[in-house]
Every structure is written in structure tokens, then in C-alpha cells.
Protein backbone atom coordinates (compact mmCIF):
# COMPACT_ATOMS: atom_id res chain seq x y z
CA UNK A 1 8.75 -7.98 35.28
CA UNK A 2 11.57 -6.56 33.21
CA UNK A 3 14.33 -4.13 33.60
CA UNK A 4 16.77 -3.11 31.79
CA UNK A 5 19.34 -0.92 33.90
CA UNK A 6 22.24 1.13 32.76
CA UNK A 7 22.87 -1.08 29.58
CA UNK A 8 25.52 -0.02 26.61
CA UNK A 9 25.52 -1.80 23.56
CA UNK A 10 26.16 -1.82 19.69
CA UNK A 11 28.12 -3.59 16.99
CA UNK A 12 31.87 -4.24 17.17
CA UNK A 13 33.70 -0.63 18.01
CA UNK A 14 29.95 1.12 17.81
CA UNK A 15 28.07 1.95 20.75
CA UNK A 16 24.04 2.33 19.81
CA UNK A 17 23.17 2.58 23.67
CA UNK A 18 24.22 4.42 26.02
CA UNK A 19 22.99 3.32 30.05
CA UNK A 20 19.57 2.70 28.86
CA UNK A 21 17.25 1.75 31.76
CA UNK A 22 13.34 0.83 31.20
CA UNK A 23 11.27 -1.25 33.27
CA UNK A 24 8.07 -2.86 32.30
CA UNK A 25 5.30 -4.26 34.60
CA UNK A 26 3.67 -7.70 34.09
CA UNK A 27 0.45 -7.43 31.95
CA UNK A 28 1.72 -4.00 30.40
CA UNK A 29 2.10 -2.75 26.91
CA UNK A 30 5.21 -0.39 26.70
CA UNK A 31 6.05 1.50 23.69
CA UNK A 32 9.46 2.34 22.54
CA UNK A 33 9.79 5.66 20.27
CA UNK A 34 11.95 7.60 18.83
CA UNK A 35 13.62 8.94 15.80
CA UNK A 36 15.40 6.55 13.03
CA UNK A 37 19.02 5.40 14.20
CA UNK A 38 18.46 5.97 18.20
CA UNK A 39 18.77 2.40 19.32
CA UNK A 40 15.45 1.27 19.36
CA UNK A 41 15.73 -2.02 17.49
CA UNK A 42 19.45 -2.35 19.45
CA UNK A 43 17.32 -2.08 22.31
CA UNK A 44 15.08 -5.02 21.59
CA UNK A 45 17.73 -6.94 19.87
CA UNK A 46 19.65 -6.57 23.35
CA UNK A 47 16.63 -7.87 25.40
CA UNK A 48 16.54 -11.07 23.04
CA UNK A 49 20.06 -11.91 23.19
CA UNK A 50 21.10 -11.24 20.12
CA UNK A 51 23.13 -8.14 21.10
CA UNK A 52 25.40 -8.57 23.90
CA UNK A 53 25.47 -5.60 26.64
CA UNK A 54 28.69 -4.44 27.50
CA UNK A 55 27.66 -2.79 30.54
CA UNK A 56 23.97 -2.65 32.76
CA UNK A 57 22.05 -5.76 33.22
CA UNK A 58 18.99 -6.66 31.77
CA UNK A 59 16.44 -8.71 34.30
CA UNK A 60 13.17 -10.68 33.99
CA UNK A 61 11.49 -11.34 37.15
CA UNK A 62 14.69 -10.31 39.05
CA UNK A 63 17.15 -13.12 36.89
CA UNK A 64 19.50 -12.03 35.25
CA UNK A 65 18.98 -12.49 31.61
CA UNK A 66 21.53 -9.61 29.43
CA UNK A 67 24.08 -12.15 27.65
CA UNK A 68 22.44 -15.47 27.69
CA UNK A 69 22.21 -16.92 23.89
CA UNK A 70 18.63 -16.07 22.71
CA UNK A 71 17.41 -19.66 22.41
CA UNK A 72 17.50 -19.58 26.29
CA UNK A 73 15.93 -16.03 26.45
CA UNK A 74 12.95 -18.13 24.10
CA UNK A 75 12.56 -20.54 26.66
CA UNK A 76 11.96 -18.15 29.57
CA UNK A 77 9.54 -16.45 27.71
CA UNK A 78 10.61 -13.71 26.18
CA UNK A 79 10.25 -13.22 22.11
CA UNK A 80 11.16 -10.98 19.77
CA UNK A 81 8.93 -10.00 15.92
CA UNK A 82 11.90 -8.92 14.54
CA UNK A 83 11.26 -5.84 11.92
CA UNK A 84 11.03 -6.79 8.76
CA UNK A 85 8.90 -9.76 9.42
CA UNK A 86 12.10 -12.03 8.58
CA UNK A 87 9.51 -15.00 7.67
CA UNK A 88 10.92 -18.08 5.61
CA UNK A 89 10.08 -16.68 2.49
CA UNK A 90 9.87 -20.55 0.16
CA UNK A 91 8.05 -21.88 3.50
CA UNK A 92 4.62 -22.17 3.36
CA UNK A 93 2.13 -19.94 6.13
CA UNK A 94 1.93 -23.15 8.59
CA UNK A 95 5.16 -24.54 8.37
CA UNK A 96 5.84 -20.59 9.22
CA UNK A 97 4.13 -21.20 12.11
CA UNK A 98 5.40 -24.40 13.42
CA UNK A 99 8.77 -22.90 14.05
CA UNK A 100 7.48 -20.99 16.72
CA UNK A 101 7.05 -23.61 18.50
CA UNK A 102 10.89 -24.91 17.89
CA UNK A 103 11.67 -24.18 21.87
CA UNK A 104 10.53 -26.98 24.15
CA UNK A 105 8.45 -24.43 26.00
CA UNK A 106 5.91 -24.54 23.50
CA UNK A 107 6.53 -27.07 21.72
CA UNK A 108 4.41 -29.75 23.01
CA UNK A 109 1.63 -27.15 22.73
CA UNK A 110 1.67 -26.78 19.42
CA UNK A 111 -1.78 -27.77 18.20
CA UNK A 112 -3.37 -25.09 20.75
CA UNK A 113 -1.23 -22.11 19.47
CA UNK A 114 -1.98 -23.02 16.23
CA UNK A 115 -5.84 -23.20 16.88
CA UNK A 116 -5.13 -19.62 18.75
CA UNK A 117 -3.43 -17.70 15.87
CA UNK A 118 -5.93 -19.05 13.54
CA UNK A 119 -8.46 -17.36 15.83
CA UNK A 120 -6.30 -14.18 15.97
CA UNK A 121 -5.93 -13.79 12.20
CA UNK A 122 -8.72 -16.00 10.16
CA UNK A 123 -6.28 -15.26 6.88
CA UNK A 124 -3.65 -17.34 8.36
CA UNK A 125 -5.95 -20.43 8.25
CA UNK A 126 -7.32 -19.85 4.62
CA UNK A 127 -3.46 -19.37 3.27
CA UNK A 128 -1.97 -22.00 5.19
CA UNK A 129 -0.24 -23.89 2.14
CA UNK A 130 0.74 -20.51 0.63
CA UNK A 131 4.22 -19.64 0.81
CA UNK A 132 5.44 -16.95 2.85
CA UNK A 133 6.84 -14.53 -0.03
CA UNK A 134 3.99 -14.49 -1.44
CA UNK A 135 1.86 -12.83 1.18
CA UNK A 136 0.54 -9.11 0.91
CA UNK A 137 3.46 -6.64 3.55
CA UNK A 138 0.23 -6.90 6.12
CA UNK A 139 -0.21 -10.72 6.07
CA UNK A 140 3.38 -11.42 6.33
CA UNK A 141 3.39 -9.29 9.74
CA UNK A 142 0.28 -11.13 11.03
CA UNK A 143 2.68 -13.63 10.18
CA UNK A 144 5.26 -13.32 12.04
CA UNK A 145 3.40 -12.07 15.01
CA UNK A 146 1.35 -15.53 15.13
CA UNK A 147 4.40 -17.52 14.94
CA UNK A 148 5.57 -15.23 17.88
CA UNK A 149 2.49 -15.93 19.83
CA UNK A 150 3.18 -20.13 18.80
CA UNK A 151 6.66 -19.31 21.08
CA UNK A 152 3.95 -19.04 24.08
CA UNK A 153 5.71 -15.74 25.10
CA UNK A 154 5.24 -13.90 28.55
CA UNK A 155 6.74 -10.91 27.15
CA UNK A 156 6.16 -10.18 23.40
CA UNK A 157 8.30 -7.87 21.80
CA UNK A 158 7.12 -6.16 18.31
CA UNK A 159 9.89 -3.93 16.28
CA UNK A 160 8.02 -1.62 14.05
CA UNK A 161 4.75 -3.17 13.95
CA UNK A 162 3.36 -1.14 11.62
CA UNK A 163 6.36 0.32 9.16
CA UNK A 164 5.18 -0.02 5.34
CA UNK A 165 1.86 -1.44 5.60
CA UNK A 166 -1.83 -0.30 4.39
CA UNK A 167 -3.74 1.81 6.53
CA UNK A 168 -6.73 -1.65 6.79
CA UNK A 169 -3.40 -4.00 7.67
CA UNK A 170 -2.58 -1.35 10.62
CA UNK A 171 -6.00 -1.46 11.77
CA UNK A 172 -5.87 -5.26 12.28
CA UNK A 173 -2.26 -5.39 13.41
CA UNK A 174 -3.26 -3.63 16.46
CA UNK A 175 -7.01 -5.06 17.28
CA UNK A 176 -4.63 -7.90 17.44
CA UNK A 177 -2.41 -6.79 19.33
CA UNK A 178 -5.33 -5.25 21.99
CA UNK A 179 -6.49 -8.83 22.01
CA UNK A 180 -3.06 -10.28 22.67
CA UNK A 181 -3.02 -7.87 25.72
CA UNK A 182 -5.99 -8.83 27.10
CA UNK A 183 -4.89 -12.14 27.54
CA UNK A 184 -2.40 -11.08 29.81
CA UNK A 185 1.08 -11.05 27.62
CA UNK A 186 3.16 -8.09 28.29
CA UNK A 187 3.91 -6.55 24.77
CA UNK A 188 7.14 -4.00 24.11
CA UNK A 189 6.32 -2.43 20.82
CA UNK A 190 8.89 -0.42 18.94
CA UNK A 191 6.83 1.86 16.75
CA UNK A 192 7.22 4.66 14.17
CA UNK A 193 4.05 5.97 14.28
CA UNK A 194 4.35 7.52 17.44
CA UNK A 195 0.34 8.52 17.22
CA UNK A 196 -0.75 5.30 17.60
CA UNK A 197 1.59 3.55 19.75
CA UNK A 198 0.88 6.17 22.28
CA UNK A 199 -2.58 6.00 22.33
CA UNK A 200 -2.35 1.87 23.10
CA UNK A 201 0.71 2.05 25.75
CA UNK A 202 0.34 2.13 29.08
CA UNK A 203 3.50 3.65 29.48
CA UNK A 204 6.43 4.34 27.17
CA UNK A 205 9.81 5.51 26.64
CA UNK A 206 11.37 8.14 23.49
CA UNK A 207 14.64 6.99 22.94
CA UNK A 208 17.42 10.05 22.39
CA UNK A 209 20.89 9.05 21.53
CA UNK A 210 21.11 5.57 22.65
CA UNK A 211 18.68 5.96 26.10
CA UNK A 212 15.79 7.27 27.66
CA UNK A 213 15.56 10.67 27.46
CA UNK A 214 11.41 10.84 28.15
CA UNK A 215 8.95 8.56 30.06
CA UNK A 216 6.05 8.66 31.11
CA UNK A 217 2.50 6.99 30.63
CA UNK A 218 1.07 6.81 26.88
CA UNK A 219 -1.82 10.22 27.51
CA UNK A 220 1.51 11.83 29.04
CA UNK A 221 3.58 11.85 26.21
CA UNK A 222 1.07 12.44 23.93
CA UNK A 223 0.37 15.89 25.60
CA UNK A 224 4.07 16.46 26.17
CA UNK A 225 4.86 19.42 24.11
CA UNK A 226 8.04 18.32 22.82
CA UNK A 227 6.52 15.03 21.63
CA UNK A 228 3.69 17.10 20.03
CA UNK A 229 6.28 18.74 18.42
CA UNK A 230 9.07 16.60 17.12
CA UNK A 231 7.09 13.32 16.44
CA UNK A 232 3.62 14.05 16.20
CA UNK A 233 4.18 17.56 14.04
CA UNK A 234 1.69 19.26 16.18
CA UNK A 235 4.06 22.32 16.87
CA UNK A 236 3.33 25.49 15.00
CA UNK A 237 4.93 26.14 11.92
CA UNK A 238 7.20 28.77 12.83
CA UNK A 239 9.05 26.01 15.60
CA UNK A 240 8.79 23.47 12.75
CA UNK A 241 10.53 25.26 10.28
CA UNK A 242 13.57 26.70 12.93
CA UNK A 243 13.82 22.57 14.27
CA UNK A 244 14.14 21.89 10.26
């Protein structure tokens, strides 16, 4: 449903990636891992159009997609939770959510969605006048997932679904997000608890130095011993300390 094939990117005279290629089937949930600073989130930003590739292509359903302005990358279907929630902070919860719905994709579907997320996260309902600063780090994510989910995305992209919340806020972050699968969206999730997004993905990539240096499905990696090692500190303590 979407590849990404030989793609370099970054920010002015800084390359993050370096001919990353991925590929992720329709109904999937892919994780992205990998250390701080290896292009993860330049990888999703690239996806959404907010990063232009300077080499590779990036495809969805075999069109190309890699350049387009990110409004039209909404309106095929493909949406980005950025990390750091990014919500409208003096906005109240609904009018949160009514943005998602700014594309005319979803737009005249608005009433549904909302009825949806409400469904998805019952707090989102009982806060809906409150304004979006003043939510609790786990109900601004639920946040800004729902007002993904308004977008009516095919492919839903998380970036570090989980980074600085409570253990209970993780917990519902991802039932969510195993209900969101089973209605058929693919999800990308960039994650820094490597644990956890394993044991969800069907398949996933560990990012090394701007590309994909590992693949494989989620049980693979998890057994890998170099992933045991490096990101899920199973190694013994003699490798740990020498890697340190």
C-alpha cells in the first residue's frame, strides 16, 4: 500500500536519511524503531509532505506521492500524529477535533467521526469544552490521535505514541490503537519503547543512520539478539557495559 524506496532527506545542507526503503501492506501495523536522532520522525515527516525527498520516491497504492504539499497527502488518506501532540493549546477538546476534519475528504463526515472518537476515548466527550492545554500529557495524545482518526485516514501515522506519559495513559493509547487496527486502518507507529511496539507490529523496521538497517516481523525482532541487546537491555552485563 506504501513504499518508500531509496529516499534521502533532511533540513537545508543536513541529510537525516539516507536511501531509506520500507513498504507497508494494507491493513498492517508497522513499527518504526530506533535510537534518538536516526531519522525516524524525518521519516514520517517525509511520508506527510512536510519534508521534501531529495532522492527515492515515496508511493501509496503505486502513485507517486514524495513532494506533494501535505494538504494533498491529507486528502488521499494519509495522516500524520505528529510527536508532541501539537494540539491548539487555547482551543477547546471539540473544536480540537473539528479540524480534523478541515480536508474535504472528511469533512462532510464530520458528525460520524466525532460520534467514533467519542466511542474510542469516552474522556474526549466528558471534556469537550475544556481547552486543550489543560489536559493531563495522556489526554492530550488521545487527543490528537482522535482528531487524526476525524481526517478519515487509510494510513495513520503515530510519532512516539507513547513518549512521557503514565504507565495507565500507555495502556489506553494502545487498546486504542488495537481497536483502530481492527477496523482496517493501516497504522505506522514511531515508538521509543521498543518492547511494546514490537509486541503490536506486524512487521517493523530499526532505523540506523538515516535507513533500514533491520526488518523483519514484530516476534522477529524481538528475539533478534542485537535488538535484545541494544534496545530492549536484555544482553548480559558484561556486552552492556563494553557497548557503554
Amino acid at each position: 500500500m506504501l513504499e518508500v524506496k531509496n529516499v534521502d532527506a533532511g533540513y537545508g545542507d543536513t541529510q537525516v536519511l539516507f536511501g531509506m526503503s520500507m513498504a507497508v501492506r494494507r491493513g498492517e501495523v508497522v513499527a518504526i524503531v530506533g535510537s534518538n536522532g536516526v531519522g525516524k520522525t524525518t521519516l514520517m515527516r517525509t511520508i506527510a509532505g512536510l519534508v521534501k525527498p531529495t532522492r527515492g520516491s515515496i508511493l501509496l497504492d503505486g502513485v507517486a506521492i514524495g513532494g506533494e504539499p501535505s494538504d494533498a497527502i491529507v486528502e488521499r488518506g494519509v495522516v500524520l500524529v505528529p510527536e508532541g501532540r501539537r494540539l491548539f493549546q487555547r482551543m477547546n477538546v471539540r473544536r480540537n477535533l473539528e479540524l480534523g476534519a478541515y480536508s474535504k475528504r472528511a469533512r462532510p463526515h464530520l458528525a460520524e467521526r466525532l460520534d467514533y472518537v467519542h466511542r474510542l476515548f469516552p474522556i474526549l466527550a466528558e471534556r469537550a469544552q475544556q481547552l486543550g492545554g489543560t489536559l493531563s500529557g495522556g489526554q492530550q495524545q488521545m487527543c490528537a490521535i482522535a482528531r487524526g482518526l476525524v481526517a478519515m485516514p487509510e494510513v495513520l501515522m503515530l510519532d512516539e505514541v507513547s513518549l512521557g506519559l503514565a504507565p495507565i495513559a500507555v495502556d489506553v493509547v494502545y487498546d486504542a490503537i488495537r481497536a483502530i487496527r481492527d477496523t482496517g486502518v493501516t497504522l505506522v507507529i514511531v515508538e521509543q519503547n521498543v518492547g511494546r511496539a514490537l509486541a503490536l507490529a506486524d512487521r517493523a523496521y530499526v532505523i540506523q543512520h538515516g535507513h533500514a538497517a533491520l526488518s523483519g516481523t514484530g516476534r522477529e525482532l524481538s528475539q533478534n539478539p542485537e535488538v535484545q541487546r541494544i534496545y530492549l537491555g536484555l544482553g548480559s552485563p558484561t556486552q552492556q557495559e563494553t557497548t557503554a
